[in-house]
N, C-alpha and C. Protein backbone atom coordinates (compact mmCIF):
# COMPACT_ATOMS: atom_id res chain seq x y z
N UNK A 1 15.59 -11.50 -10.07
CA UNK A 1 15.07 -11.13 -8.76
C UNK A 1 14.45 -9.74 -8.83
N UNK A 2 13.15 -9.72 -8.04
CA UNK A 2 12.43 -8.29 -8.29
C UNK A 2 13.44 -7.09 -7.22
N UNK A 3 13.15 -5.98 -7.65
CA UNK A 3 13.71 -5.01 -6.70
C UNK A 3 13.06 -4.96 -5.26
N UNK A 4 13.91 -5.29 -4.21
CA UNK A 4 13.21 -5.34 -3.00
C UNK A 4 13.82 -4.08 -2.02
N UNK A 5 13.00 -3.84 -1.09
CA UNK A 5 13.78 -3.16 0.14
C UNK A 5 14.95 -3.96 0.70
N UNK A 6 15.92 -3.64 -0.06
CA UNK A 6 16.94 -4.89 0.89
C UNK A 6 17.58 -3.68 1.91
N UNK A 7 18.35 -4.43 2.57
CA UNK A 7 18.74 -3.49 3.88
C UNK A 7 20.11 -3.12 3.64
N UNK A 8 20.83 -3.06 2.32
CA UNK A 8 21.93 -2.12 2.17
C UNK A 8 20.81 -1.10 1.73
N UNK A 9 19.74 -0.57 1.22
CA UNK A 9 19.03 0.69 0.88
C UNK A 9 19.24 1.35 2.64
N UNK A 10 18.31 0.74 3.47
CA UNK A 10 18.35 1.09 4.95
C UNK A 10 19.58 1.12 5.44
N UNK A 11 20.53 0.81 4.92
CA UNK A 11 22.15 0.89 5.91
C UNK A 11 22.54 1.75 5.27
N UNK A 12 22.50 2.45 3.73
CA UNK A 12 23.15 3.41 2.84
C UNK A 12 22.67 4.72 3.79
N UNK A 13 20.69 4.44 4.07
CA UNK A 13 20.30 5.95 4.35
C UNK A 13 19.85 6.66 3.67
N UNK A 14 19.18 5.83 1.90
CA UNK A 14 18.60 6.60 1.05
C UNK A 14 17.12 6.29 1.40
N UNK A 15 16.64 6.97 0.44
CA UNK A 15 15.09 7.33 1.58
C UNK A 15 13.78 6.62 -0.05
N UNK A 16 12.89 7.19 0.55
CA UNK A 16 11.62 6.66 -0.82
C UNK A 16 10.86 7.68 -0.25
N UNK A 17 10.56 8.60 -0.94
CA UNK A 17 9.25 9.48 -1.28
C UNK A 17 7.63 9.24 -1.99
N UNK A 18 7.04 9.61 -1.23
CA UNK A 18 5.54 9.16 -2.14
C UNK A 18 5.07 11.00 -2.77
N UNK A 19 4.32 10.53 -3.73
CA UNK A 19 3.88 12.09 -4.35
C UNK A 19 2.06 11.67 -4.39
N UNK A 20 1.22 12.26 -4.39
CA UNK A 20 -0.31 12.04 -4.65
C UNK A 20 -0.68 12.95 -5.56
N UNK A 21 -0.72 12.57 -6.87
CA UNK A 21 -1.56 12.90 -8.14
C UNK A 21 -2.94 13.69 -7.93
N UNK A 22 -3.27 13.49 -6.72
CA UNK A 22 -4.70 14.01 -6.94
C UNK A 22 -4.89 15.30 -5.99
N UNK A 23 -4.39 15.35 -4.60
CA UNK A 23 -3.99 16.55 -3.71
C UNK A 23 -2.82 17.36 -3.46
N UNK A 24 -2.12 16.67 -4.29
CA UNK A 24 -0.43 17.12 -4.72
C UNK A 24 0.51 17.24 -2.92
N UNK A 25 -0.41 16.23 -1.75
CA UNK A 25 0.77 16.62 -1.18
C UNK A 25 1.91 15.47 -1.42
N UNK A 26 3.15 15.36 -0.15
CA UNK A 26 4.00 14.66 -0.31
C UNK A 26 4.80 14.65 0.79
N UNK A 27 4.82 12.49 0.71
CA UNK A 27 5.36 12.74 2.30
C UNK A 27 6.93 11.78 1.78
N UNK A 28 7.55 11.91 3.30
CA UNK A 28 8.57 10.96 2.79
C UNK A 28 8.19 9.84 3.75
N UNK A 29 9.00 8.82 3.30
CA UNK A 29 8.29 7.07 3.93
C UNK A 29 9.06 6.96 4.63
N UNK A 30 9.60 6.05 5.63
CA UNK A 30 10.22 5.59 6.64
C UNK A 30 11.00 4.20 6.01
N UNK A 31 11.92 4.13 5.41
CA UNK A 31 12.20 3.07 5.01
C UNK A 31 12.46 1.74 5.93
N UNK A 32 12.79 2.13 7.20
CA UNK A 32 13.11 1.28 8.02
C UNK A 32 11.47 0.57 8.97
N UNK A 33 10.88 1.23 8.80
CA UNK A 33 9.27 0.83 9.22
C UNK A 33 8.67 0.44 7.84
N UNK A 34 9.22 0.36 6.90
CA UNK A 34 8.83 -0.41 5.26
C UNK A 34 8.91 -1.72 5.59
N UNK A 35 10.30 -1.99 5.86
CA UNK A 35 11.01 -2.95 5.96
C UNK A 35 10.30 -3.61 7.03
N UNK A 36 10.14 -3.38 8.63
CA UNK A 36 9.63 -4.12 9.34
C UNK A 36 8.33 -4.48 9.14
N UNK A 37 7.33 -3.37 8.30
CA UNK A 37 5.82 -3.94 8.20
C UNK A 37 6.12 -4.74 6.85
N UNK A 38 6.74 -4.63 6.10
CA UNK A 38 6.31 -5.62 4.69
C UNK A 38 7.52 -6.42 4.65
N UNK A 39 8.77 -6.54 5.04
CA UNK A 39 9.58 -7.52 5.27
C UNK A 39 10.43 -6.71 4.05
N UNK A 40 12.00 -7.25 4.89
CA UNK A 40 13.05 -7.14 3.68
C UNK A 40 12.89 -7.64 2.20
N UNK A 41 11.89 -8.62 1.79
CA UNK A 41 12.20 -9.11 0.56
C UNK A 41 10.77 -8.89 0.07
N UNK A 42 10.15 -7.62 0.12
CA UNK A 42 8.89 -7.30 -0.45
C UNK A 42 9.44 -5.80 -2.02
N UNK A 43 8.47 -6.52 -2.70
CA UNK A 43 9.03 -5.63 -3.93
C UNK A 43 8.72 -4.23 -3.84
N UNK A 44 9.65 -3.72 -4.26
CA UNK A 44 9.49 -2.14 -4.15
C UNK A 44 9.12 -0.89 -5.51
N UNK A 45 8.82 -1.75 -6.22
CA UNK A 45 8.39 -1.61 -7.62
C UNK A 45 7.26 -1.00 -7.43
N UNK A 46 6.96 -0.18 -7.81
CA UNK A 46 5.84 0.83 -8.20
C UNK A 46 4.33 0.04 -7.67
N UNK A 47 4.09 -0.61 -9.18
CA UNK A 47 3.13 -1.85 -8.98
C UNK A 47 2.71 -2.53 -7.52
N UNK A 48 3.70 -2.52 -6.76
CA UNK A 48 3.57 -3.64 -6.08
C UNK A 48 3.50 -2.43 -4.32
N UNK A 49 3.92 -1.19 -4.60
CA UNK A 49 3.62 -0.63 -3.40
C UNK A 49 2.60 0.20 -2.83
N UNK A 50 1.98 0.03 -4.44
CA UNK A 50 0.71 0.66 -4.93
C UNK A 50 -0.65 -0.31 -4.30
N UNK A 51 -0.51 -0.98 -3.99
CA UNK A 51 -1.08 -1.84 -3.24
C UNK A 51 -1.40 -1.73 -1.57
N UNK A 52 -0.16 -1.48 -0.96
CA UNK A 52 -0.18 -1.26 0.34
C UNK A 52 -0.15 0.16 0.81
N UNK A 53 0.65 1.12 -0.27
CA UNK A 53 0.30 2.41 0.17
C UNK A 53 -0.72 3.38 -0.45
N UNK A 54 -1.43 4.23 0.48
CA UNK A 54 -2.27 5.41 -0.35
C UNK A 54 -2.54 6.68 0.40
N UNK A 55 -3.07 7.42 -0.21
CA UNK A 55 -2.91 8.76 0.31
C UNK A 55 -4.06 8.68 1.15
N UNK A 56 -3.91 9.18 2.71
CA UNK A 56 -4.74 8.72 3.68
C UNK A 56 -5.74 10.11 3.12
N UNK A 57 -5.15 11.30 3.50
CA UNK A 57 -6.08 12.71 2.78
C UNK A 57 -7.15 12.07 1.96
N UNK A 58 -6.41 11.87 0.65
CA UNK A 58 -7.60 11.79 0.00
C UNK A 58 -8.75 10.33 -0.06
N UNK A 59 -8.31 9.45 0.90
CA UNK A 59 -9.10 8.44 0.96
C UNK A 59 -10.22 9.17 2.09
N UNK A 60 -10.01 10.09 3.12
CA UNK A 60 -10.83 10.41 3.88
C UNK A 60 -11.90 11.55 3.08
N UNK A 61 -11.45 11.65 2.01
CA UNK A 61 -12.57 12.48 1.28
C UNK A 61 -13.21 12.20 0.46
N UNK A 62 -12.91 10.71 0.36
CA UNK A 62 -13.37 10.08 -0.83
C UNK A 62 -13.29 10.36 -2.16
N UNK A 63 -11.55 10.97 -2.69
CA UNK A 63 -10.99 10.57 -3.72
C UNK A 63 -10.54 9.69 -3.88
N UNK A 64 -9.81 9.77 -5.16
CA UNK A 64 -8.94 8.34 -5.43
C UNK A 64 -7.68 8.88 -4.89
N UNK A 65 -7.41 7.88 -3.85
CA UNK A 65 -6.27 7.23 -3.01
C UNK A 65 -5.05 6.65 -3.53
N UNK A 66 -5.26 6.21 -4.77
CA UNK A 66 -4.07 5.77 -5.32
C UNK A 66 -3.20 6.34 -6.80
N UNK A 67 -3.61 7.32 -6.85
CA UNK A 67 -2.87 8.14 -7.91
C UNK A 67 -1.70 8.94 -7.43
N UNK A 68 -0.46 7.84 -7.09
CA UNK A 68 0.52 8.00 -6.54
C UNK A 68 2.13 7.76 -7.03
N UNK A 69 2.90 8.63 -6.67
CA UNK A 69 3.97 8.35 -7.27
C UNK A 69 5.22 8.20 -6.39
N UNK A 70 6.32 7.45 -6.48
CA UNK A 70 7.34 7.54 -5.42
C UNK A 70 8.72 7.68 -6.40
N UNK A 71 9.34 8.23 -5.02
CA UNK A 71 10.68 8.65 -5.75
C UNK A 71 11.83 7.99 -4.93
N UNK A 72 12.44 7.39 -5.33
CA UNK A 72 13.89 6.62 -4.46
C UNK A 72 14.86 8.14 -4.29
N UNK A 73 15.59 8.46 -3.13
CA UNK A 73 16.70 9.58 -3.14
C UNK A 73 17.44 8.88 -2.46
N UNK A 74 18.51 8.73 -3.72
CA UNK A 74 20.02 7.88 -3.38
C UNK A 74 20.74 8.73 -2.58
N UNK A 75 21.76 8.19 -1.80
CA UNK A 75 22.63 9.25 -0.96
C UNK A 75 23.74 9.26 -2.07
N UNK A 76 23.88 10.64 -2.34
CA UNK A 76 25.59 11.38 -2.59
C UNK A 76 27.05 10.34 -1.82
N UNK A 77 27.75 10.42 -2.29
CA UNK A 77 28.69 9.79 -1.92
C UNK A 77 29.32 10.18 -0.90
N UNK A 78 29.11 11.31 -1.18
CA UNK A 78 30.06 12.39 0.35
C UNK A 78 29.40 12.40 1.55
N UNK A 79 27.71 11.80 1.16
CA UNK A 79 26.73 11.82 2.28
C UNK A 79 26.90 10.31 3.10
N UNK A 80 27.19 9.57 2.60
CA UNK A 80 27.01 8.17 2.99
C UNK A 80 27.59 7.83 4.28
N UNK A 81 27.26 6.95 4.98
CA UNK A 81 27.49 6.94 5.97
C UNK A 81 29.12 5.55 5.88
N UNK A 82 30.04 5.98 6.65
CA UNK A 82 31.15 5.00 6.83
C UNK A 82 31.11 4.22 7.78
């Protein structure tokens, strides 16, 4: 099974970061608006989010939009929610 947004990620509270290769900014994603626009069982694999996401900046300037990187930030244990 591919790695998906499943909703223990959204119930833990760990997050997904995007980075842009080409304007160096960086936002963090909304995991829970991931989930409702692309569905719980959409892959979350690099490849595959590279597709739906891109850097709005540099598409309005007409760079390349997709020289992008994301970062999963797991919650700490002490952080987690009970």
């Amino acid at each position: 099974m591919l790695a998906s947004i499943e909703p223990q990620k959204l119930e833990a509270g760990s997050g997904l970061s995007v980075w842009c290769g080409t304007c160096k900014r960086s936002a963090t994603l909304n995991v829970a608006e991931l989930v409702k626009r692309l569905g719980p069982d959409y892959s979350r694999l690099h490849w595959d989010l590279i597709e739906v996401i891109y850097c709005h900046e540099c598409r309005a300037a007409g760079r390349d939009d997709r020289n992008i990187q994301f970062t999963n930030h797991a919650v700490s244990p002490e952080m987690r929610r009970r």
